[in-house]
C-alpha atoms as a PDB file:
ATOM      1  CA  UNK A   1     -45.785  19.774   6.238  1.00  0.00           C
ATOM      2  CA  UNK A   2     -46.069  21.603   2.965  1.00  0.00           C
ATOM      3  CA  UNK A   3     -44.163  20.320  -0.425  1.00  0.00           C
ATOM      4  CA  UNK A   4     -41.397  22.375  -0.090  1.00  0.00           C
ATOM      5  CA  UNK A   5     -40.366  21.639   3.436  1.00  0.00           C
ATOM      6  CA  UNK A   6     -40.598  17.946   2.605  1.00  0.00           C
ATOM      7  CA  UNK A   7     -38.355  18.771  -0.470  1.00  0.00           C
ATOM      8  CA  UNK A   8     -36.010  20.340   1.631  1.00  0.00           C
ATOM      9  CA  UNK A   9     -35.570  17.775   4.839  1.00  0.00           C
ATOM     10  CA  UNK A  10     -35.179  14.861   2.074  1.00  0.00           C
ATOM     11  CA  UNK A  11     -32.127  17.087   0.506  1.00  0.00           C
ATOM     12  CA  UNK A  12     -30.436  17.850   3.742  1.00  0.00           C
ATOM     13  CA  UNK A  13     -30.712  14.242   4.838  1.00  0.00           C
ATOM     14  CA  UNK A  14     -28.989  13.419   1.714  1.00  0.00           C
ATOM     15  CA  UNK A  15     -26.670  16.159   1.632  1.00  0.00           C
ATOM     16  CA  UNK A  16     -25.838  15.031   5.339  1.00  0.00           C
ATOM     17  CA  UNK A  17     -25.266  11.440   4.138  1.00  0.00           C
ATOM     18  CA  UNK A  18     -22.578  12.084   1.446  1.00  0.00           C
ATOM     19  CA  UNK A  19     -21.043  14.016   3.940  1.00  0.00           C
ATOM     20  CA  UNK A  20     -20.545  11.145   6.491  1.00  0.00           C
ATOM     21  CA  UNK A  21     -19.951   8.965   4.096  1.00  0.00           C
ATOM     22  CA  UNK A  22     -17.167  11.026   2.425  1.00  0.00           C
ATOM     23  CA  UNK A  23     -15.664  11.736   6.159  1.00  0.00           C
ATOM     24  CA  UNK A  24     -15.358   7.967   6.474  1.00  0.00           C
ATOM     25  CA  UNK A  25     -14.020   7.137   3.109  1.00  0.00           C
ATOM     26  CA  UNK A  26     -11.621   9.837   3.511  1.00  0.00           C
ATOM     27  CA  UNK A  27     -10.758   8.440   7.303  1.00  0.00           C
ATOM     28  CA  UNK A  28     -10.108   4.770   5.790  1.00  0.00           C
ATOM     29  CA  UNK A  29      -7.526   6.513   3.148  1.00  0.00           C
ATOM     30  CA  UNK A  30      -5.844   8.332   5.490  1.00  0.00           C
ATOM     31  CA  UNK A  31      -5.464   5.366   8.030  1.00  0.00           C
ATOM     32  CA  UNK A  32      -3.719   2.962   4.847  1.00  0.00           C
ATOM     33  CA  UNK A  33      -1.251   5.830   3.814  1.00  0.00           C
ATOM     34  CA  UNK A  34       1.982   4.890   3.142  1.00  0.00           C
ATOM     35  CA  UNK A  35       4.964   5.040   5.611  1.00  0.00           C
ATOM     36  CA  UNK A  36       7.857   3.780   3.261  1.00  0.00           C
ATOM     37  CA  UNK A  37      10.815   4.467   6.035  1.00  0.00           C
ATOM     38  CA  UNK A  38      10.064   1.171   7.863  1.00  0.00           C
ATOM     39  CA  UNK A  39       9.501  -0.576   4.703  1.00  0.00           C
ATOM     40  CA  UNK A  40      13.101   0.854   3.051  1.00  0.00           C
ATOM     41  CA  UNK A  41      14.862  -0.919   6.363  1.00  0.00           C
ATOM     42  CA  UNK A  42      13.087  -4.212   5.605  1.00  0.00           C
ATOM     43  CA  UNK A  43      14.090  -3.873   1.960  1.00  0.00           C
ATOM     44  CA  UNK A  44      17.835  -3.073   2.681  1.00  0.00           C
ATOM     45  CA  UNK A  45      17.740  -5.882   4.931  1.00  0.00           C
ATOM     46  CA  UNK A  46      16.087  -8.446   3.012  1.00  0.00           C
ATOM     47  CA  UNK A  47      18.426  -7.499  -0.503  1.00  0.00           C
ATOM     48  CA  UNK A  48      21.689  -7.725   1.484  1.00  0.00           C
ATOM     49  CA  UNK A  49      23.354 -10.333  -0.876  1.00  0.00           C
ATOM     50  CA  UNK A  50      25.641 -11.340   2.469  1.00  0.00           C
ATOM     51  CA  UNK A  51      22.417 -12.920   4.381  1.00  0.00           C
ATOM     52  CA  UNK A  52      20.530 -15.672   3.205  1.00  0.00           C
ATOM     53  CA  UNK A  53      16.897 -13.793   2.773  1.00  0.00           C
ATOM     54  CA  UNK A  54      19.140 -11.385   0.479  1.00  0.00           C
ATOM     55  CA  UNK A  55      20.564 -14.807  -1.509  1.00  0.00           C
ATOM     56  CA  UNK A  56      17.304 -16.113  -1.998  1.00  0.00           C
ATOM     57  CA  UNK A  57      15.636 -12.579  -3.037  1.00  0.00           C
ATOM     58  CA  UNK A  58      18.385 -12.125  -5.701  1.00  0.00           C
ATOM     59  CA  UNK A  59      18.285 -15.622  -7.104  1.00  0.00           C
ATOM     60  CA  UNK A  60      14.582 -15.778  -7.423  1.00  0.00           C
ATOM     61  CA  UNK A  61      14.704 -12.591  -9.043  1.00  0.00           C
ATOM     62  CA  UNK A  62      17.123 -13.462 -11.276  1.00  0.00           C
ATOM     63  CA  UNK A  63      15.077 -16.315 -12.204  1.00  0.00           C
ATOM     64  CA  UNK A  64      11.875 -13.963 -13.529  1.00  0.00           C
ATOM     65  CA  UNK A  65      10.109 -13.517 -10.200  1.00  0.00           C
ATOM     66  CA  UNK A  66       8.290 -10.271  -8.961  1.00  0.00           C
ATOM     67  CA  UNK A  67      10.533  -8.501  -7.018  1.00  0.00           C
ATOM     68  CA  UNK A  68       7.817  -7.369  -4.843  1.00  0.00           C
ATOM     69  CA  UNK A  69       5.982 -10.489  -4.654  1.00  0.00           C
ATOM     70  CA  UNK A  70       9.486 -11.930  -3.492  1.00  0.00           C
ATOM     71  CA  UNK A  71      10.245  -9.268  -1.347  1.00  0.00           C
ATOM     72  CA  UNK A  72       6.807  -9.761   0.033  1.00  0.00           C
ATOM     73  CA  UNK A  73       6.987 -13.188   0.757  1.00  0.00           C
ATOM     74  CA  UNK A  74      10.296 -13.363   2.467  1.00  0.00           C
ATOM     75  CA  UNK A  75       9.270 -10.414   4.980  1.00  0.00           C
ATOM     76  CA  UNK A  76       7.409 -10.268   8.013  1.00  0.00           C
ATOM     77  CA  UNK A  77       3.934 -10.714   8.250  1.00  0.00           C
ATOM     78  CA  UNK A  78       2.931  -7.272   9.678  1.00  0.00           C
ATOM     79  CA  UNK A  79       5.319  -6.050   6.673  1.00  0.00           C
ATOM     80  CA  UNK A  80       3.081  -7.644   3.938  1.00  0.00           C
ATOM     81  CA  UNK A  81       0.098  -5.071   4.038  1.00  0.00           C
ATOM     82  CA  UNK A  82       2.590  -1.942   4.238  1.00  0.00           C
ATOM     83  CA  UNK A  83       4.630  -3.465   1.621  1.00  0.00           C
ATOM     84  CA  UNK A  84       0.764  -4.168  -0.616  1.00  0.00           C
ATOM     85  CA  UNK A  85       0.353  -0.419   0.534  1.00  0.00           C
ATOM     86  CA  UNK A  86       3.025   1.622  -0.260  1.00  0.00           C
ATOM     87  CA  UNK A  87       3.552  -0.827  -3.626  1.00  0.00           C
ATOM     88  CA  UNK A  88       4.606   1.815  -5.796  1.00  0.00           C
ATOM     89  CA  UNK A  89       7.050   3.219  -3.998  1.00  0.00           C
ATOM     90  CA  UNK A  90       8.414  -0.264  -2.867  1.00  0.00           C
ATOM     91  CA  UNK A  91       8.740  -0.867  -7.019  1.00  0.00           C
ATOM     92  CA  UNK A  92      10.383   2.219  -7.145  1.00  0.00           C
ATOM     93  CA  UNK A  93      12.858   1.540  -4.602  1.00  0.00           C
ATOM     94  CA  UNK A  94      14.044  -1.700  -5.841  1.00  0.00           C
ATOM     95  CA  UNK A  95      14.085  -0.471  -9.301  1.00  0.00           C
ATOM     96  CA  UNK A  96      16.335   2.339  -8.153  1.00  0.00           C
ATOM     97  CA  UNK A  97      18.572  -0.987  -6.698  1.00  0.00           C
ATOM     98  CA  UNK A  98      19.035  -2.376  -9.829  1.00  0.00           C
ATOM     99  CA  UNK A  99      16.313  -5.381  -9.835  1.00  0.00           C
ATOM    100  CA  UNK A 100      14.059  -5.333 -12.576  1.00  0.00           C
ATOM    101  CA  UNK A 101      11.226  -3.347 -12.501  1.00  0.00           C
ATOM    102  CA  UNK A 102       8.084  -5.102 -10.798  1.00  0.00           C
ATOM    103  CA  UNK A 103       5.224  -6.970 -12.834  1.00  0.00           C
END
């Protein structure tokens, strides 16, 4: 095999690479986007000031806590990650409630 054609196969097996490697990195993105409806229920439920969770939330944010490290804690396990995921939005949102803004 000349120089050239070596050249060649060695730059298509890279080029090939960084394409399969982009694919996937773009795949794992897309699979942890964020899906804030579910997360907006879980927050209107948990900040209701007439349930407990909501008493708790409010005092311990009154008291200098994160309000989504609080929030985080007091929901659902299977919450936690889309709450970690869609933090912005989640600061947003309770920052739109009135609670100070998050950490």
């Amino acid at each position: 095999m000349n120089e050239m054609a070596r050249r060649l196969l060695n730059f298509s097996s890279a080029t090939f690479l960084g394409v399969v490697l982009s694919l996937l990195l773009i795949g794992s993105a897309w699979s942890e986007t964020c899906s804030f409806q579910p997360i907006k229920k879980e927050i209107d439920s948990i900040t209701n000031e007439k349930v407990p969770s909501g008493q708790e939330f409010r005092k311990k944010v009154h008291e200098g806590w994160d309000s989504v490290k609080v929030l985080s804690d007091l929901s659902a396990a299977d919450m936690k990650k889309s709450i970690d995921i869609c933090r912005f939005e989640v600061a947003e949102y309770l920052t739109k409630l009135g609670f100070p803004p998050a950490h």
